[in-house]
Every structure is written in C-alpha cells, then in structure tokens.
N, C-alpha and C. Protein backbone atom coordinates (compact mmCIF):
# COMPACT_ATOMS: atom_id res chain seq x y z
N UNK A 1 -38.47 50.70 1.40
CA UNK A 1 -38.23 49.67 0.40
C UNK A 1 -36.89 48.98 0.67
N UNK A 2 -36.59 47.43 0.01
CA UNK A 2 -35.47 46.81 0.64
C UNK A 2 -34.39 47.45 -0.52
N UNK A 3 -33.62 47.46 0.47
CA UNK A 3 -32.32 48.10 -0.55
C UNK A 3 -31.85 47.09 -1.98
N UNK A 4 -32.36 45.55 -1.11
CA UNK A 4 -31.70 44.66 -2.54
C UNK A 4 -33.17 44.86 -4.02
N UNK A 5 -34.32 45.29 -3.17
CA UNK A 5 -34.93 45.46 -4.34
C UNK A 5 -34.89 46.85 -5.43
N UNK A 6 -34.62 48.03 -4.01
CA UNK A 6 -33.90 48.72 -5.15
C UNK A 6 -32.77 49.16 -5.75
N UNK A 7 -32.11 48.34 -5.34
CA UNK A 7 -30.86 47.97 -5.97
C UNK A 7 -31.04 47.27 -7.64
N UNK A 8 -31.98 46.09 -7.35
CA UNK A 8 -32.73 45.64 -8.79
C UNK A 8 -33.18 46.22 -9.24
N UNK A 9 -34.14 47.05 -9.04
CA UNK A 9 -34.94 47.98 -9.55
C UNK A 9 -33.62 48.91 -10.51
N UNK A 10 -32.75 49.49 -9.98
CA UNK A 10 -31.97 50.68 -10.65
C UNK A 10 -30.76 49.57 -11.82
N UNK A 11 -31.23 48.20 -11.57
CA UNK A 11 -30.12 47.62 -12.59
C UNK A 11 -31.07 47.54 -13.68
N UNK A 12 -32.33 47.36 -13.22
CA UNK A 12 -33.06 47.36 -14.56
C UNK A 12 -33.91 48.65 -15.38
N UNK A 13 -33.18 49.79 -14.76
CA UNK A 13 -32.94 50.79 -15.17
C UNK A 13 -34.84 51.65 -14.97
N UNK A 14 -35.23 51.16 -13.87
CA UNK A 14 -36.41 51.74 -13.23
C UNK A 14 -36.77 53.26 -13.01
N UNK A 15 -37.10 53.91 -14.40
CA UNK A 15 -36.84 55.30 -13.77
C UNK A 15 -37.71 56.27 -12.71
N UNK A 16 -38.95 55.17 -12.40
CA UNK A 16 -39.43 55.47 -11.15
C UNK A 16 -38.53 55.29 -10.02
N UNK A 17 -37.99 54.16 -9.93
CA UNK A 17 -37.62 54.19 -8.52
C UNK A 17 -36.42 54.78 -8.20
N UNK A 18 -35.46 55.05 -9.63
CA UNK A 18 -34.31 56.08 -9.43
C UNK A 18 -34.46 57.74 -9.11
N UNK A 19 -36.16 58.13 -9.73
CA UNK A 19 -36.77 58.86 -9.06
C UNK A 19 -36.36 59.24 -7.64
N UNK A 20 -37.45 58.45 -7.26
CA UNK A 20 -37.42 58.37 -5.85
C UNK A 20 -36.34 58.69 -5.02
N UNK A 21 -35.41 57.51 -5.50
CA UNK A 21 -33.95 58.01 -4.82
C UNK A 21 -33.68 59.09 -4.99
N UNK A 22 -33.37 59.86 -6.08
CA UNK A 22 -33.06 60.99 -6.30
C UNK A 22 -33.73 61.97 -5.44
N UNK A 23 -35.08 62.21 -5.41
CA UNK A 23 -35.72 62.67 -4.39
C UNK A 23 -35.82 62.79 -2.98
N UNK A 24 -35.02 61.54 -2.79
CA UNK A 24 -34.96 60.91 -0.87
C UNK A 24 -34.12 61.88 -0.96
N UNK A 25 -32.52 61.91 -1.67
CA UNK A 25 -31.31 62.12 -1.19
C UNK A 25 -30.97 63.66 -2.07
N UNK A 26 -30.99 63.68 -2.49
CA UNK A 26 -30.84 64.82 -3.83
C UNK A 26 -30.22 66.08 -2.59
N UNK A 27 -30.73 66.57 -1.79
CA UNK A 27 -31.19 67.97 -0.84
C UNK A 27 -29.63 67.30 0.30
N UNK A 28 -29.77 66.70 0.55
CA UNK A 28 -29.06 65.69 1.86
C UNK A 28 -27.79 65.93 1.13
N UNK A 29 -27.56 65.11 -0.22
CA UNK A 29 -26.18 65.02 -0.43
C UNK A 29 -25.53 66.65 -1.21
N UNK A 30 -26.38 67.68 -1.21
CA UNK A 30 -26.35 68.48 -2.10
C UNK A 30 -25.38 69.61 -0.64
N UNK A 31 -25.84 69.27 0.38
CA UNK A 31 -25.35 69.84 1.27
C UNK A 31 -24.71 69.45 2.21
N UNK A 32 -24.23 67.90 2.09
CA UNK A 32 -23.32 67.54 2.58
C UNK A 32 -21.85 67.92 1.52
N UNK A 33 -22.18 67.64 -0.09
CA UNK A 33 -21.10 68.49 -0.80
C UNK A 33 -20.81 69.39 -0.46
N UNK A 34 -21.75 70.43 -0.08
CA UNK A 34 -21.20 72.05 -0.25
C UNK A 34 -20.28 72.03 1.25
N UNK A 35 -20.71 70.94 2.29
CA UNK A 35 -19.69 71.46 3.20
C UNK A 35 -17.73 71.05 3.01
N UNK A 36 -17.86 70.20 1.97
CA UNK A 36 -16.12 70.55 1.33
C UNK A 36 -15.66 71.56 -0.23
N UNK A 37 -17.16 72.19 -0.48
CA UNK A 37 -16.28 72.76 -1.65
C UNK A 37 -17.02 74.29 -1.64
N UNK A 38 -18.03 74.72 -0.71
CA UNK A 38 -18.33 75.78 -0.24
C UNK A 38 -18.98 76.52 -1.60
N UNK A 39 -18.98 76.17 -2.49
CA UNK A 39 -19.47 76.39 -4.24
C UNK A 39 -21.10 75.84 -4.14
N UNK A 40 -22.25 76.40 -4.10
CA UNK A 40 -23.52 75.67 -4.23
C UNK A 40 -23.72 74.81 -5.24
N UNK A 41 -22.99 76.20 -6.53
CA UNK A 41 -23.29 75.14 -8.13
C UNK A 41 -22.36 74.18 -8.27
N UNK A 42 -21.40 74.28 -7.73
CA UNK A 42 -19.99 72.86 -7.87
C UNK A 42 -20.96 71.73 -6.93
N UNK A 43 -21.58 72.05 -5.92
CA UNK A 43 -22.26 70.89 -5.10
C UNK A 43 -23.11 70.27 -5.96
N UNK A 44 -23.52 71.23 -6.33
CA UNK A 44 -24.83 70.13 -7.01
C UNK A 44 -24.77 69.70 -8.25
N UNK A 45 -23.76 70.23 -9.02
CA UNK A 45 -22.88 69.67 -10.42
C UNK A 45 -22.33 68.02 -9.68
N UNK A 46 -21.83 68.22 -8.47
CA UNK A 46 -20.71 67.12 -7.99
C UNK A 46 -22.31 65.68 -7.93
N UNK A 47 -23.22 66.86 -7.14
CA UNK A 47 -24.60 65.45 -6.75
C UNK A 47 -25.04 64.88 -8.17
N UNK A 48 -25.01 65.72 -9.00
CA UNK A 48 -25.95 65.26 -10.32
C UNK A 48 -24.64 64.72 -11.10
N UNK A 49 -23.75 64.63 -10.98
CA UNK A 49 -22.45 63.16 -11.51
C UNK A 49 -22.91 62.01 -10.73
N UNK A 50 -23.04 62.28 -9.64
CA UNK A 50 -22.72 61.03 -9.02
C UNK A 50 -24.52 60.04 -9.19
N UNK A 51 -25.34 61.13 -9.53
CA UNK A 51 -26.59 59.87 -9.80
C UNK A 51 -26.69 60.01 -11.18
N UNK A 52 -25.54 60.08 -12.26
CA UNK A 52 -25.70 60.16 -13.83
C UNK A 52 -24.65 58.58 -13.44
N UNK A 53 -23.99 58.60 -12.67
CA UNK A 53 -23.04 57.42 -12.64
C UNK A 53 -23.47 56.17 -11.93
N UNK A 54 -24.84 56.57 -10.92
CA UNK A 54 -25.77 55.65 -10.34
C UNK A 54 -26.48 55.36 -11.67
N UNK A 55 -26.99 56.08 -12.32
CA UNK A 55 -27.80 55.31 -13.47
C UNK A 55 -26.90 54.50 -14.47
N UNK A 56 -25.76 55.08 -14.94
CA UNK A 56 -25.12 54.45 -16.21
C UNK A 56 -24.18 53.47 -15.53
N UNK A 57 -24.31 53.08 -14.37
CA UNK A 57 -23.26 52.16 -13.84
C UNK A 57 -23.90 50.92 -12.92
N UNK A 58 -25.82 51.32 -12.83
CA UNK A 58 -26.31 50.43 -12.35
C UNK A 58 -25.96 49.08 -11.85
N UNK A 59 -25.89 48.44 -12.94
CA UNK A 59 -26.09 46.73 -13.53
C UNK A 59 -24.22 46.64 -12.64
N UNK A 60 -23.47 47.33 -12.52
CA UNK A 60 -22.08 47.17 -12.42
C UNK A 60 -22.29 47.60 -9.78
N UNK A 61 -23.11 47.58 -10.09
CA UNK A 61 -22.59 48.71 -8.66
C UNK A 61 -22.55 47.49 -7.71
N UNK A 62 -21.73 47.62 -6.59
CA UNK A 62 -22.47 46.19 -5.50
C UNK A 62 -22.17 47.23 -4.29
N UNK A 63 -23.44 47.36 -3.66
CA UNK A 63 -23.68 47.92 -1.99
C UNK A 63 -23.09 47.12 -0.86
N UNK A 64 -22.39 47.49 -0.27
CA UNK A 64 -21.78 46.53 0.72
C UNK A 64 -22.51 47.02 2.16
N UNK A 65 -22.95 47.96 2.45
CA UNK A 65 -23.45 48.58 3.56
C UNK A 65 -25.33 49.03 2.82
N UNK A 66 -25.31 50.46 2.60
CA UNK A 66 -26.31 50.99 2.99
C UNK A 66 -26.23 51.90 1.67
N UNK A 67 -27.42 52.21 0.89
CA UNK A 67 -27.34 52.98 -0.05
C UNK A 67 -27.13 54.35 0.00
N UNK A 68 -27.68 54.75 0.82
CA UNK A 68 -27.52 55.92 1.53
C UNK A 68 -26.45 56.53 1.81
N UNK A 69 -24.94 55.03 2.66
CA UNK A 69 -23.64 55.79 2.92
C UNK A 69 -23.18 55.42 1.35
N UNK A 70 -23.47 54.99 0.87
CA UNK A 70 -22.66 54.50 -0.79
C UNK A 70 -22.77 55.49 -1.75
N UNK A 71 -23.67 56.78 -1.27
CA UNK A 71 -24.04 57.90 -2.16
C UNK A 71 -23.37 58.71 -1.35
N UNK A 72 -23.42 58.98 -0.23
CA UNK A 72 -22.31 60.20 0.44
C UNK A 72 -21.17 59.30 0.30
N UNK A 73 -20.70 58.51 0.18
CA UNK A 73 -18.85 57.98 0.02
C UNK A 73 -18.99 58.53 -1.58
N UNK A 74 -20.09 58.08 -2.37
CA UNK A 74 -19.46 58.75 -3.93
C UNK A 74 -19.44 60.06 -3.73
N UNK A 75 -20.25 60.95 -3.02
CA UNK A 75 -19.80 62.39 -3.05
C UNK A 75 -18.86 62.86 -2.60
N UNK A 76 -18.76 62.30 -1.40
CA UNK A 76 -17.37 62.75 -0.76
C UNK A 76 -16.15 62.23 -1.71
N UNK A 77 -16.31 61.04 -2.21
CA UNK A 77 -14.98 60.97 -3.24
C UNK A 77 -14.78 61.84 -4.60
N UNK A 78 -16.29 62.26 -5.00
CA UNK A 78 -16.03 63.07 -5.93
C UNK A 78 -15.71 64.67 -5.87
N UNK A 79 -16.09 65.09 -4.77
CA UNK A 79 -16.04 66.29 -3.72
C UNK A 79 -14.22 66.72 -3.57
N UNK A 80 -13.52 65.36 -3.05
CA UNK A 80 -12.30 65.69 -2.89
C UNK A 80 -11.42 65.59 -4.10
N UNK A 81 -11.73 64.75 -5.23
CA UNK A 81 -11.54 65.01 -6.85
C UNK A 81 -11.49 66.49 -7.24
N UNK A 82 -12.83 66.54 -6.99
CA UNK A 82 -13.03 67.88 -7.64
C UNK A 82 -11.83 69.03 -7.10
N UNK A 83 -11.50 68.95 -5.45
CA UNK A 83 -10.83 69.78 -5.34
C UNK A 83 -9.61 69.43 -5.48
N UNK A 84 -9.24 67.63 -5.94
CA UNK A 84 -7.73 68.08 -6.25
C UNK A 84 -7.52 68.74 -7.76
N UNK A 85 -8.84 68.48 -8.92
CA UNK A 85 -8.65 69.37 -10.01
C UNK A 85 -8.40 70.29 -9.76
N UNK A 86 -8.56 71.49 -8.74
CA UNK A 86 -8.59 72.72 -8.17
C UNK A 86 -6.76 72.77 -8.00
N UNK A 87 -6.01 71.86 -7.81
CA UNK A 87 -4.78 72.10 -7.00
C UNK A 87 -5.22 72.76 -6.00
N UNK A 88 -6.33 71.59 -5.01
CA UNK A 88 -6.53 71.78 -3.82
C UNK A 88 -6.59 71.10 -2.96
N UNK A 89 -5.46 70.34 -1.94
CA UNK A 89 -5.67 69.16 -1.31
C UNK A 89 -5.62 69.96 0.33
N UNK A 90 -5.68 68.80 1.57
CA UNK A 90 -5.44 69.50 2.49
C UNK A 90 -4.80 69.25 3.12
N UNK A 91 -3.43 69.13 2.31
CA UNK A 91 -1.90 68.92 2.40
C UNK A 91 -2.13 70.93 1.60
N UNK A 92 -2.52 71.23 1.26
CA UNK A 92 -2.11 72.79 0.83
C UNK A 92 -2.60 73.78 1.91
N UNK A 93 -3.36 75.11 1.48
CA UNK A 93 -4.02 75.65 2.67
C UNK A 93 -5.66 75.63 2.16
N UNK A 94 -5.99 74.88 2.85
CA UNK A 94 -7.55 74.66 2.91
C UNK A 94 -8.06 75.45 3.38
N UNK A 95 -7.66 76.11 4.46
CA UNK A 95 -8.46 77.53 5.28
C UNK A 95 -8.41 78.55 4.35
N UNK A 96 -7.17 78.84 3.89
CA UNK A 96 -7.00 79.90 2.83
C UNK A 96 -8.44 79.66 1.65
N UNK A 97 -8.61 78.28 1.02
CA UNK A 97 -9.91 78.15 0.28
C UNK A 97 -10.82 78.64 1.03
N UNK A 98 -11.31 78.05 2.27
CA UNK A 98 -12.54 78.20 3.11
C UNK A 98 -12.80 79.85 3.33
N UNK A 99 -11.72 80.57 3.04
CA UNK A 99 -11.86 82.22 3.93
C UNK A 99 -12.35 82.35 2.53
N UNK A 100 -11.49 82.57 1.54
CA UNK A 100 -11.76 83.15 0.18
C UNK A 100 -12.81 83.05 -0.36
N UNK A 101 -13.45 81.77 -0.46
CA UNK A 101 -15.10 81.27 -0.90
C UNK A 101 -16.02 81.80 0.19
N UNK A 102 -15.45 81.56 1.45
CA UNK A 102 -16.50 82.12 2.55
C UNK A 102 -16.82 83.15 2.44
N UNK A 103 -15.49 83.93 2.50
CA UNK A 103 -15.70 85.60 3.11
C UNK A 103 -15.91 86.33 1.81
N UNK A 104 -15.47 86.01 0.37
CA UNK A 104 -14.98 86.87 -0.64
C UNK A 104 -16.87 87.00 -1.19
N UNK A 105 -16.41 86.93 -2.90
CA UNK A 105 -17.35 87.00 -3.84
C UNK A 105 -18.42 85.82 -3.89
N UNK A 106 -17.59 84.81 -3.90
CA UNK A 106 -18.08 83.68 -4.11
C UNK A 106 -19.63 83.49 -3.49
N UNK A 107 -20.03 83.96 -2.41
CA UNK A 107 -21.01 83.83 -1.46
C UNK A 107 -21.67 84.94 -1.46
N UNK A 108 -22.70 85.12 -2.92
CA UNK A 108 -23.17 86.72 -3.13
C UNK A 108 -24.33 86.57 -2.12
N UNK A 109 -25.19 85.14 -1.81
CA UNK A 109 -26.05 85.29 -1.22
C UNK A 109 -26.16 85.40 0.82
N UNK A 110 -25.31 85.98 1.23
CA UNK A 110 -24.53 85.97 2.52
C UNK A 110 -24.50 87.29 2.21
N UNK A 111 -25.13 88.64 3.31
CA UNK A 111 -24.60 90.01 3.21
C UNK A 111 -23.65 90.22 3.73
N UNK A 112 -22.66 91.15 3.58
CA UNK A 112 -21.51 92.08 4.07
C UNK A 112 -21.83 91.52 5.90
N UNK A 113 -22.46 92.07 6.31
CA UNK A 113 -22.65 91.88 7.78
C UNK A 113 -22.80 90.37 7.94
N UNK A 114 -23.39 89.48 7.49
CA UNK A 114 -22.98 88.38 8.04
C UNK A 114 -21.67 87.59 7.71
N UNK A 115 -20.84 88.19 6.56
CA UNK A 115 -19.65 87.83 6.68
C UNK A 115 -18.59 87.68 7.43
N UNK A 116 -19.25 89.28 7.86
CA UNK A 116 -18.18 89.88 8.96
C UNK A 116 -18.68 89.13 10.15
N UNK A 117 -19.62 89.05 10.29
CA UNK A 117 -20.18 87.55 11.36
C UNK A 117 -19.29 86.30 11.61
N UNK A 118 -19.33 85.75 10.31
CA UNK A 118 -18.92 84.56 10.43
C UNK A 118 -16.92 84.72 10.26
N UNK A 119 -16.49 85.85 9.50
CA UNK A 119 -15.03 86.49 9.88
C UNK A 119 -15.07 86.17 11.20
N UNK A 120 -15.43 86.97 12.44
CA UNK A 120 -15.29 87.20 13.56
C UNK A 120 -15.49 85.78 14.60
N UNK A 121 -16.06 84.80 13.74
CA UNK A 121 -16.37 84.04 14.45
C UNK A 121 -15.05 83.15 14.24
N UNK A 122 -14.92 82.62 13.21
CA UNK A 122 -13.43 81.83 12.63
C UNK A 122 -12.45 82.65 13.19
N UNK A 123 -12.45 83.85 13.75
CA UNK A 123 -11.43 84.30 14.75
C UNK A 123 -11.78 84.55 16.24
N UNK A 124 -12.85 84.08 16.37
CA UNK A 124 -12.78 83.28 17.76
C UNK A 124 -12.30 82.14 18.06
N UNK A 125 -12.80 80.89 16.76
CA UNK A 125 -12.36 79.39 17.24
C UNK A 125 -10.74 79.89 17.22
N UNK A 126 -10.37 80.67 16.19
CA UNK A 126 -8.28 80.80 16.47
C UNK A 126 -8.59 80.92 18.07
N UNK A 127 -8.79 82.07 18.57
CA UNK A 127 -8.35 82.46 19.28
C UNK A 127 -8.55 81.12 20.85
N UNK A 128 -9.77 80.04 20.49
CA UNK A 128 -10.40 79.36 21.44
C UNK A 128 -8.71 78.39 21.62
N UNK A 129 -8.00 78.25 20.22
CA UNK A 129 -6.43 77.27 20.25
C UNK A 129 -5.79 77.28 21.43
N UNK A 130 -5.08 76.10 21.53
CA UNK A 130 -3.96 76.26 22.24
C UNK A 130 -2.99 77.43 22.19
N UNK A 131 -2.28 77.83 23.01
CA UNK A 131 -1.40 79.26 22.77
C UNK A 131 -0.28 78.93 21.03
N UNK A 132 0.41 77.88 20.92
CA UNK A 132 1.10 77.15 20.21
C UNK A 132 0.51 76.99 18.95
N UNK A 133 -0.91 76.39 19.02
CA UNK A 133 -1.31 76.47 17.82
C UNK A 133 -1.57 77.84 16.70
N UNK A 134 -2.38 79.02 18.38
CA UNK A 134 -2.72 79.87 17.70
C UNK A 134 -1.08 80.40 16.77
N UNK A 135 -0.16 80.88 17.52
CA UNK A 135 1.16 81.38 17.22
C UNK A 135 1.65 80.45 15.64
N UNK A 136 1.31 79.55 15.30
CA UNK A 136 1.35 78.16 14.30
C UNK A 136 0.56 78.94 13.40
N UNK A 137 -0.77 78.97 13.22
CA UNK A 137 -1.87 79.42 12.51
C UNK A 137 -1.25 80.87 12.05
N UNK A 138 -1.62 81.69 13.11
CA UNK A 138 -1.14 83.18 12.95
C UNK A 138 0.38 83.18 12.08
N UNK A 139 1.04 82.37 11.92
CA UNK A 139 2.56 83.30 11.28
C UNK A 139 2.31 82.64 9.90
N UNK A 140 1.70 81.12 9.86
CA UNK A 140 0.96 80.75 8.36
C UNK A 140 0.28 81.47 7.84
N UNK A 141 -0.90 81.73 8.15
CA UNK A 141 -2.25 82.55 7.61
C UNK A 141 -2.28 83.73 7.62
N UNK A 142 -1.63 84.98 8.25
CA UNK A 142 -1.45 85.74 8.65
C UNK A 142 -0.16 86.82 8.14
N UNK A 143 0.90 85.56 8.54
CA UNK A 143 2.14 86.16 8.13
C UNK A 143 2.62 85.63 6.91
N UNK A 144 1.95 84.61 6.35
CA UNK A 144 2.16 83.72 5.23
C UNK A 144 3.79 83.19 5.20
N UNK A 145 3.61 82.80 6.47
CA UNK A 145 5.44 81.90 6.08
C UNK A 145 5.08 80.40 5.94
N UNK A 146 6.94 79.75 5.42
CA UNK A 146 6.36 78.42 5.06
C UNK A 146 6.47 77.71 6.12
N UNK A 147 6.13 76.11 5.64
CA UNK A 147 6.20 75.11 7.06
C UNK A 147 7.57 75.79 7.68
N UNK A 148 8.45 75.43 6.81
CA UNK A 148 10.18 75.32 7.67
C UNK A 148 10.13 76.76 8.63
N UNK A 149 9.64 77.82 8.04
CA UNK A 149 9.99 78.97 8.09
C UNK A 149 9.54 79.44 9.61
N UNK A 150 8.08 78.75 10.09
CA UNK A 150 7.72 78.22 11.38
C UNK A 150 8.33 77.90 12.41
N UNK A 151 8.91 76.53 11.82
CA UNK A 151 9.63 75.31 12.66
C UNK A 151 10.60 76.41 12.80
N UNK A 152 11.55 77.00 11.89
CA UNK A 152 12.49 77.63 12.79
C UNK A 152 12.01 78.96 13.70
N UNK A 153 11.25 79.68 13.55
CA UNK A 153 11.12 80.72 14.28
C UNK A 153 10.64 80.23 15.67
N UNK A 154 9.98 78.85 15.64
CA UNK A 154 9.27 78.68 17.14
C UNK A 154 10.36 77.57 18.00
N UNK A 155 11.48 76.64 16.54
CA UNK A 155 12.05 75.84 17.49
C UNK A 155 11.24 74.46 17.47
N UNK A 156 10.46 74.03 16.36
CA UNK A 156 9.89 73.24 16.82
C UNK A 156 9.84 72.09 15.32
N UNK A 157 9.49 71.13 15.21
CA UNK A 157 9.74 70.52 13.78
C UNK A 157 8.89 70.54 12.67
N UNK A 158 9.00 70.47 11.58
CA UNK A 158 8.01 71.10 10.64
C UNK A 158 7.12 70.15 11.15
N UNK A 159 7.10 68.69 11.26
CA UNK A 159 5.78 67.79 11.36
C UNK A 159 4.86 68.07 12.39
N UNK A 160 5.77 68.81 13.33
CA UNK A 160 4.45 69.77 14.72
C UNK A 160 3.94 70.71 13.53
N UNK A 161 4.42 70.96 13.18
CA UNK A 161 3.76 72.99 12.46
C UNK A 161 2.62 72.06 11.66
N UNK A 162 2.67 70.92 10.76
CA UNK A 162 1.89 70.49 9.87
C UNK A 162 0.88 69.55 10.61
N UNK A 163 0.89 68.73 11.78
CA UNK A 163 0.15 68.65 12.77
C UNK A 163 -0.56 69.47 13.32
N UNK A 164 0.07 70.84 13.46
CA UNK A 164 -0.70 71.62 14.50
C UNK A 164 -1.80 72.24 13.29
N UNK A 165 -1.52 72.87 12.18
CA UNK A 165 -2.45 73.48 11.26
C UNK A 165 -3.32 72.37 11.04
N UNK A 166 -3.26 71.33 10.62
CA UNK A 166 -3.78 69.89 10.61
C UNK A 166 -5.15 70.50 11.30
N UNK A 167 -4.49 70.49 12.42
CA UNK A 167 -5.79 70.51 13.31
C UNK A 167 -6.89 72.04 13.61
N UNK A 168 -6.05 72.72 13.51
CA UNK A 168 -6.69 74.42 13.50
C UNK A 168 -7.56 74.28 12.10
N UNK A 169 -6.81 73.63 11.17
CA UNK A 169 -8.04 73.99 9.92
C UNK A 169 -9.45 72.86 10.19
N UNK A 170 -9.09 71.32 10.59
CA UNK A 170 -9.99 70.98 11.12
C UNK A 170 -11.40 71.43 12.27
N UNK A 171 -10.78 72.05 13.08
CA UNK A 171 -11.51 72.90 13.98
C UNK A 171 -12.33 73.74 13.23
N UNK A 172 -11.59 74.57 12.47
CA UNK A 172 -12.36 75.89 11.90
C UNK A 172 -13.49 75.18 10.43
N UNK A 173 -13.07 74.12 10.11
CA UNK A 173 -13.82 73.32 8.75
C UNK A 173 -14.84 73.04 9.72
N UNK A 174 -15.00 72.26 10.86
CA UNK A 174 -16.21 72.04 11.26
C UNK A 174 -17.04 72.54 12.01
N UNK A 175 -16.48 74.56 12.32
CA UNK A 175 -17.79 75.31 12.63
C UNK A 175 -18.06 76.05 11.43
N UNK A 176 -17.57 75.86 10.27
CA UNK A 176 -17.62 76.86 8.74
C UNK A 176 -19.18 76.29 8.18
N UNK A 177 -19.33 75.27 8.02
CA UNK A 177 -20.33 74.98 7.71
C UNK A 177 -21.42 75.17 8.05
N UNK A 178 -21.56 74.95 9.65
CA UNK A 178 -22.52 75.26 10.69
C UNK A 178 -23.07 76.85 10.67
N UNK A 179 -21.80 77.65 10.65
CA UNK A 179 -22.05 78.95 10.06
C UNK A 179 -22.98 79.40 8.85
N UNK A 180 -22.81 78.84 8.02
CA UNK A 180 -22.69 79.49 6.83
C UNK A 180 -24.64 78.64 6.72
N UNK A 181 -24.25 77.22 7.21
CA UNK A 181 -26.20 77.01 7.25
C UNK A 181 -26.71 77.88 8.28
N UNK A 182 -26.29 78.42 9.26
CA UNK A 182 -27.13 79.10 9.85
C UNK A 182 -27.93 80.62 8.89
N UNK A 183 -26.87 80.96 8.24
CA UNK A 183 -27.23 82.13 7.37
C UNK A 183 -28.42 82.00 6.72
N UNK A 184 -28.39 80.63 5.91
CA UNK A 184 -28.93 80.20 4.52
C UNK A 184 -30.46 79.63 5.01
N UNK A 185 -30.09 79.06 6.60
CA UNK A 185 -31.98 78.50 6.89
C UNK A 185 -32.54 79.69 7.80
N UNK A 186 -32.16 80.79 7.63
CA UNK A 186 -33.13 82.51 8.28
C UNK A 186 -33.78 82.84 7.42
C-alpha cells in the first residue's frame, strides 16, 4: 500500500489499516527495542507508546522518508529516553547495564549455562581488543577506576580512555544482541 495513502488512512483514524501496521511492524520494532534496553517488557511497553502516539498524533505526523524508518527513529528515540529516565546514558557505563540485565536476574528466560555462554563470549570480544584498549576496559570494568584514574596509570589522556571504552562497549553492544537472539530463536 502507498505510504501517502496510509498515511491518510491513519489521519482519519482507520482502525483497520493502523491494524495492519501494527501487525507489519509490532515483532520488528519490539526487537529492535530490546537490543538497547535488554528488558523484553520495557521493549514492548517502549513499542506500544510509540503506536498509542502514531494513533493520537496522526492528523499532526509528516513522513519525510519511509514509514517504516519513522517507527524505528520513534523507538530508538524513545528507547534512549527511556534509558536516560534510568540515569542511563552512554556517556555512563553501558556495559556495566548490558552485563547486569544480561548476565544477572533480569533474563530468567536464558539458563545458568547459557549465560555463562554468552559471559565467556563478551570476554572473548575483550580479549579480540587492541592490547590498550583491553588494559582501558579491564582497570574500568574490572578494577572500577575512574576516567582520570586511567589516564594517569597508563599516561595517556582521559579523552583516549573515553574514546577507547567508546569503542569496547560498542564492539561488545553489537555482538550482545546477536547473542542473546541466538538463545531466544532455539
């Protein structure tokens, strides 16, 4: 269907065809959430805002691209909301979230053994780092010191130490997910 018709369609408050949408995308965006907030029920609390705000904001919305990316940009914007309500940005320690939700309670449906799976694996990608990074990662996560506390022990400036984690948590955010669906589609 053309996007400008259902675009009309949802201003005139069509609850077939908002249906539909809901149906296309519902599964898609439900698990593109969970890969920033690792919470199933926060994902799909975050998906079912964002098409309570597709319906009550219809008549107001204008698509500039594709409906499709205009529903993952509202999740992802509401996704990273949600976690700055958390006092959780990733200016803080995001890995520290990712282990805790990953590895802890949070993930009753994941057994003991595949935790320790996916543990072992997030300490492979460390270990896959540069020598620098790993030594960066390890005295943060590990030894829990601060930026400065880094920069001086290695000699190097806090904006490397916050660059270098920058990137180690990036690395490890984008095999966490991959992980954790592998569990969930066996």
């Amino acid at each position: 269907m053309d996007i400008n018709i259902v675009l009309e369609e949802l201003k005139n408050q069509n609850k077939s065809v908002y249906k539909n949408v809901f149906n296309h995308f519902y599964k898609g965006l439900v698990v593109y959430a969970n890969n920033f907030l690792f919470d199933q029920q926060a994902s799909e609390d975050v998906v079912q805002e964002v098409f309570i705000s597709l319906w009550e904001n219809a008549k107001n919305i204008e698509i500039k691209t594709s409906l499709k990316a205009y529903l993952f940009a509202m999740v992802r914007n509401k996704c990273l909301n949600y976690l700055k309500s958390l006092k959780i940005t990733d200016d803080l320690n995001l890995i520290d979230l990712n282990s805790a939700l990953l590895l802890e309670e949070d993930l009753d449906f994941i057994s003991e053994d595949e935790k320790a799976i996916v543990y072992r694996q997030v300490l492979k990608i460390v270990e896959s780092f540069p020598e620098s990074m790993q030594q960066i990662f390890k005295l943060k996560f590990v030894e829990n010191y601060k930026y400065n506390e880094i920069a001086d022990e290695l000699g190097i400036s806090v904006n490397t130490v916050k660059t270098q984690l920058k990137r180690a948590k990036l690395k490890i955010g984008e095999s966490i997910p991959l992980l954790v669906a592998l569990f969930l589609h066996h």
